[in-house]
PDB file of N, CA and C in Angstrom:
ATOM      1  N   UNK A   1       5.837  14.633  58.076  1.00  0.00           N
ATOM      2  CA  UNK A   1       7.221  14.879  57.708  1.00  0.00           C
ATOM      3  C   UNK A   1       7.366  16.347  57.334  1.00  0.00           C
ATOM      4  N   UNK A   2       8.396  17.151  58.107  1.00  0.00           N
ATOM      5  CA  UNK A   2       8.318  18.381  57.824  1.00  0.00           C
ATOM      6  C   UNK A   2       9.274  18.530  56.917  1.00  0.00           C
ATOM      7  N   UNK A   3       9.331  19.083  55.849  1.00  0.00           N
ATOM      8  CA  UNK A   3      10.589  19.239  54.347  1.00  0.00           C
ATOM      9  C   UNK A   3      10.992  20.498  54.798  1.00  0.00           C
ATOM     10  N   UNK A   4      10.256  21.568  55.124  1.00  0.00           N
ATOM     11  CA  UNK A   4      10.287  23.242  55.082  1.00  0.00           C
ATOM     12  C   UNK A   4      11.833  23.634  55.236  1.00  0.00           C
ATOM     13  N   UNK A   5      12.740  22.987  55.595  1.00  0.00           N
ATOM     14  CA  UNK A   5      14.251  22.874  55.745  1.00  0.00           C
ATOM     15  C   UNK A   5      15.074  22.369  54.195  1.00  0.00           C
ATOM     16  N   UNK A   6      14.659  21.655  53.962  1.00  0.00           N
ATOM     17  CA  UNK A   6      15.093  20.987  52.884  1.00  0.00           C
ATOM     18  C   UNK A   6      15.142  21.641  51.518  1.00  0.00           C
ATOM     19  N   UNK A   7      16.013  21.329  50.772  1.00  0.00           N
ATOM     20  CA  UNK A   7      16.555  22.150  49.461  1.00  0.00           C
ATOM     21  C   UNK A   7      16.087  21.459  48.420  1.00  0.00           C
ATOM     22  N   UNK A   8      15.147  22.145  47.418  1.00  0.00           N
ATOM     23  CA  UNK A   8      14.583  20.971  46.415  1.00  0.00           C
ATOM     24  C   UNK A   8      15.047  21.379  45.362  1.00  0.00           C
ATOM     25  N   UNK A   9      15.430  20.008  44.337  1.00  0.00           N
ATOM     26  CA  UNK A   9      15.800  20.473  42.655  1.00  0.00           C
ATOM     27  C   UNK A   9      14.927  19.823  42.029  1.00  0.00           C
ATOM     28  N   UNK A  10      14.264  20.480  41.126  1.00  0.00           N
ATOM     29  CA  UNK A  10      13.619  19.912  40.454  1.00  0.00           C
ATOM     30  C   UNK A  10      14.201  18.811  39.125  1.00  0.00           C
ATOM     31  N   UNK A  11      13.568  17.761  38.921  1.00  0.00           N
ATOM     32  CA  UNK A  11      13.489  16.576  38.058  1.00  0.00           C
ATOM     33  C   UNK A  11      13.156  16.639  37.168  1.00  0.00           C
ATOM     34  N   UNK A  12      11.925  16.811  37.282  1.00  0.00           N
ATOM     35  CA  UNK A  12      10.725  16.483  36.312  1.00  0.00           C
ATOM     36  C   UNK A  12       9.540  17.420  36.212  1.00  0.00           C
ATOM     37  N   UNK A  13       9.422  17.772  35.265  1.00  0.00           N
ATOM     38  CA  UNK A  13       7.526  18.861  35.356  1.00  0.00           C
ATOM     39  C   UNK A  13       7.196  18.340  33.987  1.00  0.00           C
ATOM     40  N   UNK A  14       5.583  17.765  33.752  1.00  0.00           N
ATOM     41  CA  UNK A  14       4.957  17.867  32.909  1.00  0.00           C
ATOM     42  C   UNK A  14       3.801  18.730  33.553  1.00  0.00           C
ATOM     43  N   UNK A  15       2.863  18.457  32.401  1.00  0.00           N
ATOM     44  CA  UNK A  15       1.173  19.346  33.095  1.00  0.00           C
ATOM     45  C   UNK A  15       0.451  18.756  33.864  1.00  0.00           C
ATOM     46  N   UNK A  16       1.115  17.641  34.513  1.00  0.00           N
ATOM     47  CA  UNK A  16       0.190  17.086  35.861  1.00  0.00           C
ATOM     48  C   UNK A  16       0.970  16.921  36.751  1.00  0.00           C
ATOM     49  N   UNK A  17       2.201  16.344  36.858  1.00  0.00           N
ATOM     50  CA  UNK A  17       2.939  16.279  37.992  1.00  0.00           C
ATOM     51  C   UNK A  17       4.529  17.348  37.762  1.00  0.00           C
ATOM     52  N   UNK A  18       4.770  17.249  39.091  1.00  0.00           N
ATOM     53  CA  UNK A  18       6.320  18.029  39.130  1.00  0.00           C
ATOM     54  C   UNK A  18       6.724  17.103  40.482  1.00  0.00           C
ATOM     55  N   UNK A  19       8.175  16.586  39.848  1.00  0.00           N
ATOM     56  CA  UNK A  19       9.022  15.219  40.729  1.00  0.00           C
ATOM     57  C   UNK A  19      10.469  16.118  40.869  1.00  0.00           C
ATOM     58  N   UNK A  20      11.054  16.460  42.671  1.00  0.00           N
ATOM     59  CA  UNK A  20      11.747  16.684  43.052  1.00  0.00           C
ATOM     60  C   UNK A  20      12.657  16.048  43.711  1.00  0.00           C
ATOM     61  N   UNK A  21      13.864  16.400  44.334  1.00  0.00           N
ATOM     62  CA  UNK A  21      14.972  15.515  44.891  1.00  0.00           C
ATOM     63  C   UNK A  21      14.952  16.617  46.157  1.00  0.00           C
ATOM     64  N   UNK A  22      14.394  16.414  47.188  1.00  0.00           N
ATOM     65  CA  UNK A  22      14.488  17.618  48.262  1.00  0.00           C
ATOM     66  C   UNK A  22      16.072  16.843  49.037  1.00  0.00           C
ATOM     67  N   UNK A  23      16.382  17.741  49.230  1.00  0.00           N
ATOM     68  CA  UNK A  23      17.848  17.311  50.296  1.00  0.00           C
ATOM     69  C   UNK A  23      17.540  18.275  51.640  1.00  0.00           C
ATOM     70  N   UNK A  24      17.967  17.478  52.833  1.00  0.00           N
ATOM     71  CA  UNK A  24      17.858  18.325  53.910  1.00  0.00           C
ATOM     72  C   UNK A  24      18.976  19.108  54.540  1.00  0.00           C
ATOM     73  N   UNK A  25      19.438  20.108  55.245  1.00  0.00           N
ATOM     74  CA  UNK A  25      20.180  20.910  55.668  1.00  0.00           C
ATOM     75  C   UNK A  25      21.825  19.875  56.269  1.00  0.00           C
ATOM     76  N   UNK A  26      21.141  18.878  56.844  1.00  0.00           N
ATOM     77  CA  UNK A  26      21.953  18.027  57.848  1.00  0.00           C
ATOM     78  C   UNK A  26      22.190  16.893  56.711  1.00  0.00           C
ATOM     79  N   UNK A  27      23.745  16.558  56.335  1.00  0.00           N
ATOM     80  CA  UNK A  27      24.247  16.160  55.356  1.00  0.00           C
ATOM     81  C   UNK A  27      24.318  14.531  55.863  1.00  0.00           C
ATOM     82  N   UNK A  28      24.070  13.789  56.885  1.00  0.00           N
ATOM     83  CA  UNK A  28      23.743  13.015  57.104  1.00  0.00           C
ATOM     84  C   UNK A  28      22.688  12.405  57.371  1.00  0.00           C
ATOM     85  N   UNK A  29      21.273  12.840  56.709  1.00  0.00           N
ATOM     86  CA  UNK A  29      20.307  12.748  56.431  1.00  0.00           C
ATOM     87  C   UNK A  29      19.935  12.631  55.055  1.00  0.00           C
ATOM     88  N   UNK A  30      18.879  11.364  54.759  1.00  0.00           N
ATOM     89  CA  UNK A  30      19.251  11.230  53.539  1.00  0.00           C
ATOM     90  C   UNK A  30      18.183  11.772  51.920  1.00  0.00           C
ATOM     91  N   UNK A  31      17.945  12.149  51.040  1.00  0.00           N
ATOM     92  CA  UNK A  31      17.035  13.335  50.098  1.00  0.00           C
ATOM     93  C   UNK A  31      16.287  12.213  49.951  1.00  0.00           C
ATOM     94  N   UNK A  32      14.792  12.866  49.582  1.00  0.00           N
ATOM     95  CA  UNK A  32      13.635  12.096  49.351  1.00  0.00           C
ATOM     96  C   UNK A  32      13.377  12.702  48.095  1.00  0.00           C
ATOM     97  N   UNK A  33      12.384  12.219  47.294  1.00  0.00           N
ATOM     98  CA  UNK A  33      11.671  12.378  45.978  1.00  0.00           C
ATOM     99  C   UNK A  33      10.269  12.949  46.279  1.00  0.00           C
ATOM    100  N   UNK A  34      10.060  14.124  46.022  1.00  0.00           N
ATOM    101  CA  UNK A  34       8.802  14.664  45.894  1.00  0.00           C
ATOM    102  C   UNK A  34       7.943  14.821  44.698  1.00  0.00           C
ATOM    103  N   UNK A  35       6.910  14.143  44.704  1.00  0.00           N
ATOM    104  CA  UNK A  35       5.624  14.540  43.378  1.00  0.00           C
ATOM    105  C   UNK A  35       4.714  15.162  44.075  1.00  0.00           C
ATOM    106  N   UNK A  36       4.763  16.067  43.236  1.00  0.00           N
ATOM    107  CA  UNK A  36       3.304  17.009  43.599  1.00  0.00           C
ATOM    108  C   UNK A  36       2.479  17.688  42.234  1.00  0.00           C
ATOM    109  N   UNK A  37       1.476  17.826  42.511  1.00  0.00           N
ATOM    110  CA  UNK A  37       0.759  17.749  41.178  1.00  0.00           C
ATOM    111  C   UNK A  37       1.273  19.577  40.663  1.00  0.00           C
ATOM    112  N   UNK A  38       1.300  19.544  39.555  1.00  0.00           N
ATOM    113  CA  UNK A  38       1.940  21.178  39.413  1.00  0.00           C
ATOM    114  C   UNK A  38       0.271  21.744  38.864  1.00  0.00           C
ATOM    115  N   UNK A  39      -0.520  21.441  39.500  1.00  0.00           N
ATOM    116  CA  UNK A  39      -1.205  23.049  39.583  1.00  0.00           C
ATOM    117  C   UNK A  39      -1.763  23.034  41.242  1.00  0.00           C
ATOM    118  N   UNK A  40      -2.116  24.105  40.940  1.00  0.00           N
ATOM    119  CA  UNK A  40      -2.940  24.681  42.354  1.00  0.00           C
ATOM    120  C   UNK A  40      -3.959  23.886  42.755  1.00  0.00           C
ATOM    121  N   UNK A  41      -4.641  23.867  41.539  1.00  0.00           N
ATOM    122  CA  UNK A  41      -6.418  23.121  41.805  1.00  0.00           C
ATOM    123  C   UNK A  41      -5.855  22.273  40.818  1.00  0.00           C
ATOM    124  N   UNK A  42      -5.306  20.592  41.593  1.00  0.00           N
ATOM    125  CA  UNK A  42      -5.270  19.757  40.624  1.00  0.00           C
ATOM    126  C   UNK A  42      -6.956  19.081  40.637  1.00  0.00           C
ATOM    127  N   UNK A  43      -6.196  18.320  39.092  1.00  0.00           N
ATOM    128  CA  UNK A  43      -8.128  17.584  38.838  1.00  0.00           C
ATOM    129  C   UNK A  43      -8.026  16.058  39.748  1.00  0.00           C
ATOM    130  N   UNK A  44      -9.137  15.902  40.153  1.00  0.00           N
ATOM    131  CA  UNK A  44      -9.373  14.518  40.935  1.00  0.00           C
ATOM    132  C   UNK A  44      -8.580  13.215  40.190  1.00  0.00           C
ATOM    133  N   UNK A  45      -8.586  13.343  39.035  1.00  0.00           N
ATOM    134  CA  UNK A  45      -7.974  12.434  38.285  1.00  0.00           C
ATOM    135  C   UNK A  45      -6.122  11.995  39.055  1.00  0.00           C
ATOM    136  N   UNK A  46      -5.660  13.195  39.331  1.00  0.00           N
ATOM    137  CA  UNK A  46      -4.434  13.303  39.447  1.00  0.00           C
ATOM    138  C   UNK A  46      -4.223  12.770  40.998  1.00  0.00           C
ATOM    139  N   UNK A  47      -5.117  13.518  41.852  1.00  0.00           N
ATOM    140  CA  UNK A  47      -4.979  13.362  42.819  1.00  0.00           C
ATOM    141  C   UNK A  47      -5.439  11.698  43.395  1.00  0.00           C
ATOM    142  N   UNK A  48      -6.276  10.890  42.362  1.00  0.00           N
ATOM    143  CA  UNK A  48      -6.397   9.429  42.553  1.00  0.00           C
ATOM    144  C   UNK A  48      -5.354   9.076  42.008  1.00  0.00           C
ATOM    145  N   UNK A  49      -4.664   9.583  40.920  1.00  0.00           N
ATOM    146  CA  UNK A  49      -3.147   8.614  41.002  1.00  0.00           C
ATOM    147  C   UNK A  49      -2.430   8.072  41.782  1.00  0.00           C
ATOM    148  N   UNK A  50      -2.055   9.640  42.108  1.00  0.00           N
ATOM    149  CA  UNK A  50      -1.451   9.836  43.850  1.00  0.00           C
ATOM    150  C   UNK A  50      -1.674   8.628  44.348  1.00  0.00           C
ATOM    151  N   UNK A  51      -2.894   8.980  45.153  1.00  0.00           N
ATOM    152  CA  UNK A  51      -3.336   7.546  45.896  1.00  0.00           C
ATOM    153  C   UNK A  51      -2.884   6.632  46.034  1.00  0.00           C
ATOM    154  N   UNK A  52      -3.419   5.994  44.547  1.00  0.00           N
ATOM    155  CA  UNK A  52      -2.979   4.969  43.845  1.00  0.00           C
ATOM    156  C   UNK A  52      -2.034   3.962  43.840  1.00  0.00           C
ATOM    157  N   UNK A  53      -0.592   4.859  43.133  1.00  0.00           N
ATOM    158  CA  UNK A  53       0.405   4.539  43.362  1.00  0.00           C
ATOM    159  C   UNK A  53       0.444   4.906  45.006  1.00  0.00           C
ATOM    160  N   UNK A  54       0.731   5.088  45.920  1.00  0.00           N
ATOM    161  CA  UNK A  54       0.843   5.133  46.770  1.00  0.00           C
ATOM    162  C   UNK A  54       0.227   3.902  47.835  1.00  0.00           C
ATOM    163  N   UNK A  55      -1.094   3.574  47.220  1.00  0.00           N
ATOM    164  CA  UNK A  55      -1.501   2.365  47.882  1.00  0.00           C
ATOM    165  C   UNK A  55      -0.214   0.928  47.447  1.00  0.00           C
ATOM    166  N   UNK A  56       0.078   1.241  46.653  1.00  0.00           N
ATOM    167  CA  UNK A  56       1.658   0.050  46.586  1.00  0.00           C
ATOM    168  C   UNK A  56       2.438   0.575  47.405  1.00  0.00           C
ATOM    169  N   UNK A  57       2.548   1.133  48.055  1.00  0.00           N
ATOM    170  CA  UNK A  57       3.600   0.815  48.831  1.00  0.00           C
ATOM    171  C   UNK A  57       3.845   0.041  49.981  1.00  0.00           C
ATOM    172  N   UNK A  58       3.335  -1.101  50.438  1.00  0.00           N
ATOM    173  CA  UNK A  58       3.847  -2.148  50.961  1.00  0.00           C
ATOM    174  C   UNK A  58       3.892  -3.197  50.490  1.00  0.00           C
ATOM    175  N   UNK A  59       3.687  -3.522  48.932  1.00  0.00           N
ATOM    176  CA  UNK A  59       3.878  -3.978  48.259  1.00  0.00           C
ATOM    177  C   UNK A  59       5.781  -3.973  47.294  1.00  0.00           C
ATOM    178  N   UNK A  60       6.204  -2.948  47.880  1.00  0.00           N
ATOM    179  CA  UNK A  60       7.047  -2.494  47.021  1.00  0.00           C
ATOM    180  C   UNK A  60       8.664  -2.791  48.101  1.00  0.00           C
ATOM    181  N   UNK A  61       9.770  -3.464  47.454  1.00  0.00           N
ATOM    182  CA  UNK A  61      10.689  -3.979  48.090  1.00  0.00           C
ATOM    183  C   UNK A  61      11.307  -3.066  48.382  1.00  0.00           C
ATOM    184  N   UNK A  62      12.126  -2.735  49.454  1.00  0.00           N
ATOM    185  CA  UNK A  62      13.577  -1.388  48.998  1.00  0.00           C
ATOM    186  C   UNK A  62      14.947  -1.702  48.826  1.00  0.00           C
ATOM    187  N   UNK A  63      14.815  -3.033  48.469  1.00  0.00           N
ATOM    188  CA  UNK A  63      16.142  -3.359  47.327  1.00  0.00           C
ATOM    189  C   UNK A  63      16.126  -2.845  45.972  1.00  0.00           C
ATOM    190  N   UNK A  64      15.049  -2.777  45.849  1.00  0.00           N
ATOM    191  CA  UNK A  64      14.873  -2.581  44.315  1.00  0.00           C
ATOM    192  C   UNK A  64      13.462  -1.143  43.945  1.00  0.00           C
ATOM    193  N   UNK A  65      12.883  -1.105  44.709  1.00  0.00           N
ATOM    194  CA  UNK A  65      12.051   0.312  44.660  1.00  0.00           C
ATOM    195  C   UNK A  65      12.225   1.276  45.517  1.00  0.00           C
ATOM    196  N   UNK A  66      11.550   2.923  45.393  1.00  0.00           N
ATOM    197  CA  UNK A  66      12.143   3.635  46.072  1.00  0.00           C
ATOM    198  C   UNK A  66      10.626   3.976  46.712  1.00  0.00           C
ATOM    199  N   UNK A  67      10.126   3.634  47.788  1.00  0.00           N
ATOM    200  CA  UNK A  67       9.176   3.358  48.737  1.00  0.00           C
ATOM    201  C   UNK A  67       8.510   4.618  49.222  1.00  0.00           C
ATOM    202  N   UNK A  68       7.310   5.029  49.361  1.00  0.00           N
ATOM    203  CA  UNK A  68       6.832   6.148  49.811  1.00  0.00           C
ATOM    204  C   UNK A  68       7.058   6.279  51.147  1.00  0.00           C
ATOM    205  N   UNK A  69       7.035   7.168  51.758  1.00  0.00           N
ATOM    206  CA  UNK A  69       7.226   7.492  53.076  1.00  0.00           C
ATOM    207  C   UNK A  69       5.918   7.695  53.496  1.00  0.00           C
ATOM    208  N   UNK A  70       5.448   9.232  53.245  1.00  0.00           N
ATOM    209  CA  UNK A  70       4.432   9.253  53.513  1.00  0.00           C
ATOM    210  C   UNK A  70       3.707  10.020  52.099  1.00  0.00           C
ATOM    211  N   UNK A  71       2.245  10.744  52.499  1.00  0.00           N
ATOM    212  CA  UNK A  71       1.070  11.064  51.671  1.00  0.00           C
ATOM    213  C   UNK A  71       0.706  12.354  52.458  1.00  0.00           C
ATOM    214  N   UNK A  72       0.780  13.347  51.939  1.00  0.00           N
ATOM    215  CA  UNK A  72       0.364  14.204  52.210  1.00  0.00           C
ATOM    216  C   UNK A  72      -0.341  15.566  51.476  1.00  0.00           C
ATOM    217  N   UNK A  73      -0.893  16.625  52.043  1.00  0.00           N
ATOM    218  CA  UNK A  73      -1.620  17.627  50.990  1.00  0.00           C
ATOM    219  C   UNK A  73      -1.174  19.010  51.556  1.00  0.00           C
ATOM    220  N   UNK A  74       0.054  19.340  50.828  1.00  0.00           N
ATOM    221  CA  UNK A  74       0.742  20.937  51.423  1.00  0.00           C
ATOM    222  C   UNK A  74       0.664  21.688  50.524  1.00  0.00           C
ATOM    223  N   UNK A  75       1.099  23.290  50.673  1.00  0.00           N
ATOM    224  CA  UNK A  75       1.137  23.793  49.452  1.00  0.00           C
ATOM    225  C   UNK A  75       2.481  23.986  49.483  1.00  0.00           C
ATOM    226  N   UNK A  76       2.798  24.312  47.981  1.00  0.00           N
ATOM    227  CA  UNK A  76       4.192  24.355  47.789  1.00  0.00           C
ATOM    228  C   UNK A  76       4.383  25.283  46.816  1.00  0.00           C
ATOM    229  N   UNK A  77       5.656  26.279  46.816  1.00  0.00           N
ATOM    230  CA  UNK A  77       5.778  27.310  45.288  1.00  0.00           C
ATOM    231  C   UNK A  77       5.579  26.779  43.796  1.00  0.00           C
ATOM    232  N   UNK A  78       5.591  27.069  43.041  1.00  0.00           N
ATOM    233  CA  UNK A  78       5.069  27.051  41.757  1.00  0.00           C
ATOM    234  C   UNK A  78       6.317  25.926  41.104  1.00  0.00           C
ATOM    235  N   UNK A  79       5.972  25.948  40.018  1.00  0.00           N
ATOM    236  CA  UNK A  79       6.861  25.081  39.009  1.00  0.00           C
ATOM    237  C   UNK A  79       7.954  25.200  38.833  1.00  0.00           C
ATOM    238  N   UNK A  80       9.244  24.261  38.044  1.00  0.00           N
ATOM    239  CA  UNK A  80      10.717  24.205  37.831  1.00  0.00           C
ATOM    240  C   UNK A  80      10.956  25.242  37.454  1.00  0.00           C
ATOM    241  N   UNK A  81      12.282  25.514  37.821  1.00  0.00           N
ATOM    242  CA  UNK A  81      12.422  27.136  36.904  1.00  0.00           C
ATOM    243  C   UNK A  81      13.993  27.131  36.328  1.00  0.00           C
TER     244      UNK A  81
END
């Protein structure tokens, strides 16, 4: 999934994760939720969360949860500002 188009606001930052609302250019397309760990060199710990939660997702309804798409490892600019 390419975002590199998409306009992100940030949500959420603590010292392990940072949770965004990316919106894409084309207004009939619809914004996804991004977590990404907010450091550079996250610790393994974080990055098995990830996982983790992520291994629920076909477990997870979309009446009622908001479902991963995909899993991936990009880099991205720095923290909320």
């Amino acid at each position: 999934m390419d975002i590199s188009a998409y306009t992100r606001k940030c949500l959420r930052e603590d010292e392990e994760f940072i949770l965004y609302r990316a919106r894409p250019s084309e207004a009939e397309s619809p914004s996804v939720l991004l977590l990404i760990p907010a450091s550079i060199r996250p610790a393994l710990e974080s990055l098995k969360k990830i996982e983790h939660e992520y291994s629920f997702r076909d477990d997870l309804a979309i009446t009622w949860a908001v479902r991963p798409l995909t899993s991936s490892v990009q880099r991205t600019e720095g923290a909320c500002s």
